[in-house]
N, C-alpha and C. Protein backbone atom coordinates (compact mmCIF):
# COMPACT_ATOMS: atom_id res chain seq x y z
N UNK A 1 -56.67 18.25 69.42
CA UNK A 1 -55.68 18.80 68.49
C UNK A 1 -55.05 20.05 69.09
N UNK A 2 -53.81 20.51 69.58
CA UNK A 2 -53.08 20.92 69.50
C UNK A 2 -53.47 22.28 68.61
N UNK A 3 -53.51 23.63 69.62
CA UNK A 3 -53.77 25.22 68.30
C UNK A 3 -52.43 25.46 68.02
N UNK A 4 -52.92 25.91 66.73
CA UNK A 4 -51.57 26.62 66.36
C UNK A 4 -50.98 27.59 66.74
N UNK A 5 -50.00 27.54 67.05
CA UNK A 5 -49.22 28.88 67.74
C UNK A 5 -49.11 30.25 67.20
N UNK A 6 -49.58 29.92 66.27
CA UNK A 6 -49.74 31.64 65.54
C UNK A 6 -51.02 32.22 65.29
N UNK A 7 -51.95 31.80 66.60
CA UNK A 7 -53.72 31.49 66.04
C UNK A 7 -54.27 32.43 67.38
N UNK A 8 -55.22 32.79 67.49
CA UNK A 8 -55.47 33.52 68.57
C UNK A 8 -57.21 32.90 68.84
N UNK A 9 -57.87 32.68 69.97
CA UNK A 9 -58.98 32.28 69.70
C UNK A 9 -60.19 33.33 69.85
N UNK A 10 -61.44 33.55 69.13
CA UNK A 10 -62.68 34.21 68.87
C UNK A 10 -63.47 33.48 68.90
N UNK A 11 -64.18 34.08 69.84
CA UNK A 11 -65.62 33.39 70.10
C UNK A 11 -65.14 32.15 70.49
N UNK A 12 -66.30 31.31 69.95
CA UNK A 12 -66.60 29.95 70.42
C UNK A 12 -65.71 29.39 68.65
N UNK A 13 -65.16 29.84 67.97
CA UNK A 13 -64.70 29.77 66.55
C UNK A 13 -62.93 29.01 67.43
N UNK A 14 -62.60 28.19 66.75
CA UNK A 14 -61.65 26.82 67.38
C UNK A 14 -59.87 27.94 67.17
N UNK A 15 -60.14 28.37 66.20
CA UNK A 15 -58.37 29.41 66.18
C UNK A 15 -58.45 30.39 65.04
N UNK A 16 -57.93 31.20 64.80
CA UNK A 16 -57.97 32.28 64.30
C UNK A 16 -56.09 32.41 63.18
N UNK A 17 -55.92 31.72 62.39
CA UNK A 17 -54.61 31.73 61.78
C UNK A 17 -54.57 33.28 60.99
N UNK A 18 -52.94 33.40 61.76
CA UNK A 18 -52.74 34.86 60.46
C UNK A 18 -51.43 33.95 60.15
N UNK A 19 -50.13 33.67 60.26
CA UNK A 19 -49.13 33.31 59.64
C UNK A 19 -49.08 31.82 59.39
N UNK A 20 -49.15 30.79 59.04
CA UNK A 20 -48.96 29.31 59.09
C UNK A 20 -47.85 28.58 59.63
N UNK A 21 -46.19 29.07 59.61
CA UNK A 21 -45.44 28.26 59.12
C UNK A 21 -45.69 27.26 60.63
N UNK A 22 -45.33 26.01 60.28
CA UNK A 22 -44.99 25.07 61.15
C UNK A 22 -46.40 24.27 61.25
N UNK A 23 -47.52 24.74 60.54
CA UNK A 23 -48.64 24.24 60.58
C UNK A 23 -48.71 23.34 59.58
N UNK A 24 -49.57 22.23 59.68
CA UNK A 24 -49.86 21.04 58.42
C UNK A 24 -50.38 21.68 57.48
N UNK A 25 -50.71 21.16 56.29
CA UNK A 25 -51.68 21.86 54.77
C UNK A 25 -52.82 21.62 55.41
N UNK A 26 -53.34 20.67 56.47
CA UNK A 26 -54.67 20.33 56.18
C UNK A 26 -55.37 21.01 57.51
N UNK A 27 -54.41 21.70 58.40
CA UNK A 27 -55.24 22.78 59.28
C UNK A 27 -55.24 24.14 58.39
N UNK A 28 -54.14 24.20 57.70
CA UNK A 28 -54.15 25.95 56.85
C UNK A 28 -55.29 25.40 55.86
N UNK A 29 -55.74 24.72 55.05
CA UNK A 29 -57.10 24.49 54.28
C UNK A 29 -57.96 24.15 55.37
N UNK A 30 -58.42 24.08 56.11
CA UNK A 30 -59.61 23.49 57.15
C UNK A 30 -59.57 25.07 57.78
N UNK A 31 -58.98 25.92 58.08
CA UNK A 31 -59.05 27.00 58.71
C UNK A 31 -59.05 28.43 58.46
N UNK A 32 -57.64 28.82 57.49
CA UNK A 32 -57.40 29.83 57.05
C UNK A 32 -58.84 30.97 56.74
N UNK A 33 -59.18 30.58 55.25
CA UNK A 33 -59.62 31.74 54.53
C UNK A 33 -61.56 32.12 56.00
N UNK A 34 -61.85 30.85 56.10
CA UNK A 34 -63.42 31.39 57.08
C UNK A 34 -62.74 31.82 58.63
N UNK A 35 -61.92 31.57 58.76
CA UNK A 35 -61.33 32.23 60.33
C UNK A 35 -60.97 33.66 60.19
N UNK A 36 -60.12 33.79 58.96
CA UNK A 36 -60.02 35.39 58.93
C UNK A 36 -61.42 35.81 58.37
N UNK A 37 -62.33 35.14 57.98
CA UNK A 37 -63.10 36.48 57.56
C UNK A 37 -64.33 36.11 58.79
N UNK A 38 -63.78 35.29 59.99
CA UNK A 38 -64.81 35.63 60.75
C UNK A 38 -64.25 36.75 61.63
N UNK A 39 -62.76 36.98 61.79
CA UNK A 39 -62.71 37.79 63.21
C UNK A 39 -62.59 39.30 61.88
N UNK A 40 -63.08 39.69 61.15
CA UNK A 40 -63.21 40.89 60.18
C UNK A 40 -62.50 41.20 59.38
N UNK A 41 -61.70 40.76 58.68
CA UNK A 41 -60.47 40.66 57.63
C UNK A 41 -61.54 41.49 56.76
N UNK A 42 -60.89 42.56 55.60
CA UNK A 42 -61.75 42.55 54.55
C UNK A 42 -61.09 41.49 53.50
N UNK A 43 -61.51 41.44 52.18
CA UNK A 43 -61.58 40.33 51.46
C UNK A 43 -59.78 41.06 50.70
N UNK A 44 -59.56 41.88 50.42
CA UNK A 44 -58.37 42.21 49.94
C UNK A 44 -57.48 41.58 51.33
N UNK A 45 -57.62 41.98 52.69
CA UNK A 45 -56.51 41.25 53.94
C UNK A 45 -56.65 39.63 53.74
N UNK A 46 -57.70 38.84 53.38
CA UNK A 46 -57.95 37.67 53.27
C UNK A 46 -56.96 36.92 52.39
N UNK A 47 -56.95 37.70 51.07
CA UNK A 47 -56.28 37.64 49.73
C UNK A 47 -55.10 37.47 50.24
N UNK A 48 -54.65 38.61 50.55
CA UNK A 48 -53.19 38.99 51.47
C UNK A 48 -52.55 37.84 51.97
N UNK A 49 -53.35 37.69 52.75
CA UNK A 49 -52.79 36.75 54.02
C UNK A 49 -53.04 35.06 53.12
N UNK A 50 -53.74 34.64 52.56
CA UNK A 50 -53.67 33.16 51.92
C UNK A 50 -52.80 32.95 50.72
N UNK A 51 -52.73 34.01 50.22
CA UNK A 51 -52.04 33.76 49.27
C UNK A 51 -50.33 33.73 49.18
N UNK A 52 -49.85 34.20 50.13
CA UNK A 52 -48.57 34.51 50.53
C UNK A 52 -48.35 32.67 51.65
N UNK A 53 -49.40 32.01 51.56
CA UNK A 53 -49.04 30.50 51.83
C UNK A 53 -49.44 29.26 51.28
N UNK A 54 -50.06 29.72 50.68
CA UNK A 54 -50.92 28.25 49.96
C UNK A 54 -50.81 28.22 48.26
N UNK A 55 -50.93 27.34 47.62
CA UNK A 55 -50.99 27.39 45.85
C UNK A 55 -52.24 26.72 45.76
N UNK A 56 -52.99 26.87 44.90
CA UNK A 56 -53.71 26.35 44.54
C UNK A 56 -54.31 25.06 44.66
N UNK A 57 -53.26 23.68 45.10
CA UNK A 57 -53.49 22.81 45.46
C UNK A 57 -53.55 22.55 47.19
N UNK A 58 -53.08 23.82 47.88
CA UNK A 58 -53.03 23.84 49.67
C UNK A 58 -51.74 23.74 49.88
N UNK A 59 -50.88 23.36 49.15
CA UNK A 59 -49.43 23.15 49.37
C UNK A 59 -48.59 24.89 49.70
N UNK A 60 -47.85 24.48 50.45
CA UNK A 60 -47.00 25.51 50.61
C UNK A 60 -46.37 25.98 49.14
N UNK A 61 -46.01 27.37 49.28
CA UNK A 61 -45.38 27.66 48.04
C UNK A 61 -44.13 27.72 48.47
């Protein structure tokens, strides 16, 4: 699979997403919220950053 271009990699951890666009729903749900809080996001940057792409169902808003 192809990383996303807006992903940076940590550790042995597969990509690191901060912005999505151009990405599928089902790498931004498979990745997003445990990638930022592995490379140290606090939980308010987490908030931040998922919620400004996803609704409730994973769909773009």
């Amino acid at each position: 699979m192809a990383a996303c271009k807006n992903s940076v990699a940590v550790g042995n951890a597969r990509t690191v997403p901060f912005l999505h666009s151009g990405c599928s729903d089902k790498h931004k749900k498979n990745t997003q919220t445990k990638s930022l809080h592995i490379i140290g996001f606090t939980e308010e940057e987490v908030m931040r950053q998922t919620s400004i792409s996803l609704d409730a169902k994973g769909s773009p808003r």
